[in-house]
Protein backbone atom coordinates (compact mmCIF):
# COMPACT_ATOMS: atom_id res chain seq x y z
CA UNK A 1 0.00 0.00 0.00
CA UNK A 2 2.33 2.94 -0.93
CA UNK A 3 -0.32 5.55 0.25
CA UNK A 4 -0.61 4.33 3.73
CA UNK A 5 0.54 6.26 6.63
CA UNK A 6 2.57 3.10 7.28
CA UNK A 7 4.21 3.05 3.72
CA UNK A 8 7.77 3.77 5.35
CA UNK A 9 8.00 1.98 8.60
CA UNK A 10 11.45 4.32 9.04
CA UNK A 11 9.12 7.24 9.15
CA UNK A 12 6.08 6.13 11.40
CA UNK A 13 2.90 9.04 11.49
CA UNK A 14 2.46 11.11 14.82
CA UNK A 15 -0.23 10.32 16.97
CA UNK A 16 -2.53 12.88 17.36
CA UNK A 17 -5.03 11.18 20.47
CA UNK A 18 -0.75 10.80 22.12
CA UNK A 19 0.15 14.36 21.42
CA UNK A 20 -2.80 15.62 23.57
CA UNK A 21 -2.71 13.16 25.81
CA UNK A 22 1.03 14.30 26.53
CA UNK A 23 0.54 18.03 25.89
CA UNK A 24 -2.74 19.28 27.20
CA UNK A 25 -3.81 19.16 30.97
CA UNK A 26 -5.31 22.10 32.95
CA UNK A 27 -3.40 25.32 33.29
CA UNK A 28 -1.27 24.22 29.57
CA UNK A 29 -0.82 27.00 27.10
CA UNK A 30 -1.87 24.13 24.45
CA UNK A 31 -5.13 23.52 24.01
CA UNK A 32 -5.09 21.22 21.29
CA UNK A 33 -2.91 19.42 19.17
CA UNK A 34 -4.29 18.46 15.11
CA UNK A 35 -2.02 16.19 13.23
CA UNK A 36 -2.90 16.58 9.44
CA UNK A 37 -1.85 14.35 6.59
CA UNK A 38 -1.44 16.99 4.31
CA UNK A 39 -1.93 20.87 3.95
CA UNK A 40 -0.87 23.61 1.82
CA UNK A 41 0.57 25.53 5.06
CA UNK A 42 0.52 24.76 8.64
CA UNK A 43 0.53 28.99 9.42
CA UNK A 44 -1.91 29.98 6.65
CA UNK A 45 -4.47 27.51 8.44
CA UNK A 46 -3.90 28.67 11.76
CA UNK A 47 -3.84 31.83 10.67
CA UNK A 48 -7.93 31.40 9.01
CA UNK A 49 -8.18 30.07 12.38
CA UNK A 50 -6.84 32.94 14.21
CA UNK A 51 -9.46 34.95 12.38
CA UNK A 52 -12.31 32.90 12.81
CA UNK A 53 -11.38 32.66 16.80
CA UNK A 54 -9.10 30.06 17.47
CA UNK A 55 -8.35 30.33 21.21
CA UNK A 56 -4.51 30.76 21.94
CA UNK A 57 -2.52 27.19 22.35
CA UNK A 58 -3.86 25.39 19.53
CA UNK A 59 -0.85 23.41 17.24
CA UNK A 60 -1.05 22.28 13.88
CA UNK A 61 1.33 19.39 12.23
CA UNK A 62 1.44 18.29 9.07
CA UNK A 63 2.95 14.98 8.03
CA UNK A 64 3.34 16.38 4.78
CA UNK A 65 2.83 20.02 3.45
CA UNK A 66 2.34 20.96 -0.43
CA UNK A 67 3.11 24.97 0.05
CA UNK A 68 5.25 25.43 2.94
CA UNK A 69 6.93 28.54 2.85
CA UNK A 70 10.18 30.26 4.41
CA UNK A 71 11.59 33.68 4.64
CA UNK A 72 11.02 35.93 2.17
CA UNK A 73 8.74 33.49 0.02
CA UNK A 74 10.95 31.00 0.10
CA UNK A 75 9.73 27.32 -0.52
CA UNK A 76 10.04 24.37 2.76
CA UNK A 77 9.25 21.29 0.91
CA UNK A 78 10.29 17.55 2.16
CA UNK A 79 9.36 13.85 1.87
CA UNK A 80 6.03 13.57 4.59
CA UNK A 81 6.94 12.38 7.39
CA UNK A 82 10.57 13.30 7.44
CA UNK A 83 10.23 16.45 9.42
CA UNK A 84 8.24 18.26 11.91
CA UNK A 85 6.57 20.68 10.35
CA UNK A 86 4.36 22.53 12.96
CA UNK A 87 2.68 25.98 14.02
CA UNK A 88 1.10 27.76 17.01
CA UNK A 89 -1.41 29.96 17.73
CA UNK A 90 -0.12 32.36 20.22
CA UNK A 91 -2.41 35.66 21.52
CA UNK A 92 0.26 37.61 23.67
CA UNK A 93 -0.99 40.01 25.99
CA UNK A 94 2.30 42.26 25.79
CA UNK A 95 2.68 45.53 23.75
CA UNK A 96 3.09 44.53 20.28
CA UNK A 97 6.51 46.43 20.30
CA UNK A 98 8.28 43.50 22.00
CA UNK A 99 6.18 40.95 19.71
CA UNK A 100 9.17 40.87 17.20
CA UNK A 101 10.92 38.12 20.36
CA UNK A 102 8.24 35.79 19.07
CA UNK A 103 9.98 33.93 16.56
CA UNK A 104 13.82 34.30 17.96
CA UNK A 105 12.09 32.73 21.41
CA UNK A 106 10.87 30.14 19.14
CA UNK A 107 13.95 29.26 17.87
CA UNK A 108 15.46 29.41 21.54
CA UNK A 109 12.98 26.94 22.59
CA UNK A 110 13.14 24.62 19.53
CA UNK A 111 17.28 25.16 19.89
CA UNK A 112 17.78 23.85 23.87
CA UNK A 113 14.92 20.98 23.22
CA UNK A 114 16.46 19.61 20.30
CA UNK A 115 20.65 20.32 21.30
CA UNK A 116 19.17 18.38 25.04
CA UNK A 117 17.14 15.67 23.25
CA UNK A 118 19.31 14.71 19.83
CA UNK A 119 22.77 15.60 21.76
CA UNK A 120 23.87 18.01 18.47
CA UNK A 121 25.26 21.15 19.20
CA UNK A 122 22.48 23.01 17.39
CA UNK A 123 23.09 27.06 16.88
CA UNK A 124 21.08 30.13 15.78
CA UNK A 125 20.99 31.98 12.47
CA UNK A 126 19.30 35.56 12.87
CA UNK A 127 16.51 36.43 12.69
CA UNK A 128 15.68 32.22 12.92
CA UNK A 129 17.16 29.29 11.65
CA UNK A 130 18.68 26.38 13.71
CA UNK A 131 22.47 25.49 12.34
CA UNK A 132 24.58 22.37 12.74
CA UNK A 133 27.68 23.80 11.78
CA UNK A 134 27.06 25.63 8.57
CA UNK A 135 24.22 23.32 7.63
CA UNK A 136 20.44 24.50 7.96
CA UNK A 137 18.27 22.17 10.01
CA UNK A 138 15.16 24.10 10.42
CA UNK A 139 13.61 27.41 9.49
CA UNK A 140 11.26 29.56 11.33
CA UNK A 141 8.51 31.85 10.49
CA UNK A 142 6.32 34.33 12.73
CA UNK A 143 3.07 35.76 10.76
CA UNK A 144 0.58 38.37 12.42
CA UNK A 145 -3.13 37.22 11.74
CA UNK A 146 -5.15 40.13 13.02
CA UNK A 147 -4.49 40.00 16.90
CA UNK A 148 -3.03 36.77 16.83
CA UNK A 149 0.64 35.64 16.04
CA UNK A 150 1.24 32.29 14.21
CA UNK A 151 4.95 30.83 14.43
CA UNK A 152 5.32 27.92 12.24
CA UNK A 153 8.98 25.73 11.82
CA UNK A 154 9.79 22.78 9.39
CA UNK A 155 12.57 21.22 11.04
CA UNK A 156 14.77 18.26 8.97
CA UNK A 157 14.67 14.93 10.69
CA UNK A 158 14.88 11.84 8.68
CA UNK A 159 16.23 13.43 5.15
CA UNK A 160 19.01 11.57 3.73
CA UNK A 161 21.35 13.95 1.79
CA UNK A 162 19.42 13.06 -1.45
CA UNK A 163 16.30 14.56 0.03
CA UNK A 164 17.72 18.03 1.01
CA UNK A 165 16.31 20.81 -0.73
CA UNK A 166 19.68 22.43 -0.90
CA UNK A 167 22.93 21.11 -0.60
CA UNK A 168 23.47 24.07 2.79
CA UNK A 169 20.47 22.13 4.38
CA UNK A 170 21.27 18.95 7.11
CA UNK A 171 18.90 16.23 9.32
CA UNK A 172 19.36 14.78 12.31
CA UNK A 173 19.46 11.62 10.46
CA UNK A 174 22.58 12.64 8.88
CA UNK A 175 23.99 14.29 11.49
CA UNK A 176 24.01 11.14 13.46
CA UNK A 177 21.61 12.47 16.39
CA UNK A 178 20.66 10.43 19.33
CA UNK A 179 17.18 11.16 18.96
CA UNK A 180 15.56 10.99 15.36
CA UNK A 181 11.88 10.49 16.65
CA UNK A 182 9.38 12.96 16.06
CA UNK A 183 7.32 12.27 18.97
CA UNK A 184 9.62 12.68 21.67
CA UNK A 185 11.26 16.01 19.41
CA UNK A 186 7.58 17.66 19.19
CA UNK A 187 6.68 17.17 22.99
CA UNK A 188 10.20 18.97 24.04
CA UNK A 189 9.59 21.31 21.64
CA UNK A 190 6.64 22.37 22.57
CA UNK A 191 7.29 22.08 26.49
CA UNK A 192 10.34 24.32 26.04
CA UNK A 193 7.87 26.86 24.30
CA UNK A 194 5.31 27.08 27.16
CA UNK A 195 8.23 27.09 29.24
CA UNK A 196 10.11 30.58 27.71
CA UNK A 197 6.50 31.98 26.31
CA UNK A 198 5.46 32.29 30.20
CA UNK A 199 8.53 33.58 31.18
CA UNK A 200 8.06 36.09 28.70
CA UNK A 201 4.65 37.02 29.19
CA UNK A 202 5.19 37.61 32.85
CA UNK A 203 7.85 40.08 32.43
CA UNK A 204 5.56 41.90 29.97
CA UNK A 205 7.51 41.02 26.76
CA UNK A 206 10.71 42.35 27.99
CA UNK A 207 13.45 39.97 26.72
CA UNK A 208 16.09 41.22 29.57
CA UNK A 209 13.49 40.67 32.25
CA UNK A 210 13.47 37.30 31.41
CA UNK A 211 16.90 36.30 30.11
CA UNK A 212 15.36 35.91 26.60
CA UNK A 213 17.98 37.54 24.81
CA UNK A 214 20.55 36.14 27.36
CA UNK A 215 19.99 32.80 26.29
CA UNK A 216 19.46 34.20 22.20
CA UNK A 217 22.56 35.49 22.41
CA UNK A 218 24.51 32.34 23.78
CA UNK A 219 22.99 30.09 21.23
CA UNK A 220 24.15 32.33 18.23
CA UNK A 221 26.00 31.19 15.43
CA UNK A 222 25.58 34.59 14.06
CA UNK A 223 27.38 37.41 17.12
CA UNK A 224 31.13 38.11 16.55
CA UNK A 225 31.14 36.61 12.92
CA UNK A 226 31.55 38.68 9.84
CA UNK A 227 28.09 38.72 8.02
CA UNK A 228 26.96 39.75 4.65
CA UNK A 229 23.03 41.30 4.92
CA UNK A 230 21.14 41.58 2.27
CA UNK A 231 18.55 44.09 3.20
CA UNK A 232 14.59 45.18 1.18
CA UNK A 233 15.64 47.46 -1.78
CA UNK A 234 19.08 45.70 -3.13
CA UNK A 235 21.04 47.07 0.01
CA UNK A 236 23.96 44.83 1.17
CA UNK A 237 25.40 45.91 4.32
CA UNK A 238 28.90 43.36 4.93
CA UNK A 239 30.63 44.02 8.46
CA UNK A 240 30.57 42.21 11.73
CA UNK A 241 27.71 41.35 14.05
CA UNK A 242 28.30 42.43 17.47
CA UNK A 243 24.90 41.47 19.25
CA UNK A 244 20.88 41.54 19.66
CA UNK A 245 19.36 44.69 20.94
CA UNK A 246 16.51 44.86 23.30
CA UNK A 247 14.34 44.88 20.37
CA UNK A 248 15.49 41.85 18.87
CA UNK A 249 17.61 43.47 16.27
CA UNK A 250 20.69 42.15 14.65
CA UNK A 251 22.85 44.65 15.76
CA UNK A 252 26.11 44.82 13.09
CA UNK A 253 29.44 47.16 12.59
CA UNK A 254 29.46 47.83 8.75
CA UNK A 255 31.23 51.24 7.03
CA UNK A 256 32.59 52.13 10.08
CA UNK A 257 28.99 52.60 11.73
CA UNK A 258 26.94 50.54 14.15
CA UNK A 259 23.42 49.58 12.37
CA UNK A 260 20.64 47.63 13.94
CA UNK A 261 18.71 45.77 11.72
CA UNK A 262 15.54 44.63 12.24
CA UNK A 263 14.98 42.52 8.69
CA UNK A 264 17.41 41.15 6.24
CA UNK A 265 19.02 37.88 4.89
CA UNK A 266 22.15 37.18 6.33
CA UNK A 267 24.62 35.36 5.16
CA UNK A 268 27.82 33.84 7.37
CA UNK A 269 31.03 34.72 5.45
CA UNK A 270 33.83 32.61 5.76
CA UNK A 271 37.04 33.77 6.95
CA UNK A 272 39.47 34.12 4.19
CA UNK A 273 42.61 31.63 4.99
């Protein structure tokens, strides 16, 4: 049966009735867990749902998904059931100033459950990827839907190097992790979410307050390297990164002035030998 859920036994589906039997309980930020076997994208449904009234806490995964999409349009596309591909529905009650931490605590969270769990020294991009080395192993992306904020993340588990979508992409699989099961990976996940997203909200957003960019900055790949940024309207900006700024900006030395950036693509460049 080459259409059954059970078509790769190396890739077995997620249990949804599991998930929320693990995940929800009283007091939980989630409220409910859907596993999906396909969707266009995980954030553009919770984001309809957002609008029609989805309470905060609810999580979406799809096994598979058709129209995933990355920074700046970019496509996420993998084999189903390779990956986690997953979003929240998050209503913070903080001023929507500090709402930019969103996706960088994300990618915190996602970092220390998956560096404690697999036992890879996993490291963060800015604004939000997770690196092993050099290598991509999962993208982020945080999307306002009215007064809600959907973060979704596809994050490479099982791909074998044939499967990457580009050759600056890794797995856990490859990377010989101690942990390549998507059950255990989504419940820390998730946990380590609720964990820093309370943390957060108590201190009213503010990313000091609660050692959020602390702990950003210690799990960056990106502060003290020398970065190429390729910012809206052509602009490249090429200097050093020096640090994250209350607001969550990439804060950079270029042209002899100190810049903070709060967008752009950057790029890691290699130091010449």
């Amino acid at each position: 049966m080459p259409d059954s859920r059970y078509s790769d036994l190396d890739r077995p589906p997620l249990s949804e009735a599991a998930l929320n039997r693990a995940l929800i309980r009283p007091g939980s930020l989630w409220t409910g867990v859907r596993v999906v076997e396909s969707t266009g994208s995980t954030n553009a449904d919770l984001a309809q749902a957002a609008k029609e009234g989805a309470e905060e806490g609810l999580v979406l995964v799809a096994e598979s998904q058709l129209a995933g999409r990355g920074r700046l349009t970019r496509t996420w596309t993998a084999p189903p059931r390779s990956g986690l591909t997953v979003s929240v529905l998050l209503r913070p009650e903080v001023p929507i100033a500090r709402q930019g931490w969103l996706a960088l605590l994300f990618g915190v969270a996602a970092a220390s459950a998956v560096r404690r769990l697999a036992e890879v020294d996993v490291r963060l991009k800015w604004p939000n990827d997770l690196l092993i080395g050099e290598h991509k192993l999962a993208g982020i992306l945080a999307e306002r839907a009215e007064d809600a904020v959907v973060i979704g993340m596809g994050l490479n588990v099982s791909l074998k190097p044939a499967e990457l979508p580009v050759e600056t992409a890794t797995s856990l699989a490859i990377e010989q992790a101690a942990c390549v099961d998507r059950d255990p990976l989504l419940r820390a996940v998730l946990r380590e979410v609720e964990r820093h997203y309370r943390d957060w909200s108590e201190a009213g957003g503010d990313a000091d307050a609660c050692g959020l960019r602390a702990a950003y900055q210690a799990s960056s790949a990106t502060i003290g390297r020398q970065v190429r940024v390729e910012l809206p309207g052509d602009r490249v900006l090429v200097g050093q990164a020096t640090g994250i700024d209350q607001a969550g900006h990439l804060q950079m030395i270029a042209d002899g002035r100190t810049h903070a950036l709060s967008a752009g693509d950057v790029v890691h460049v290699r130091a010449s030998s």
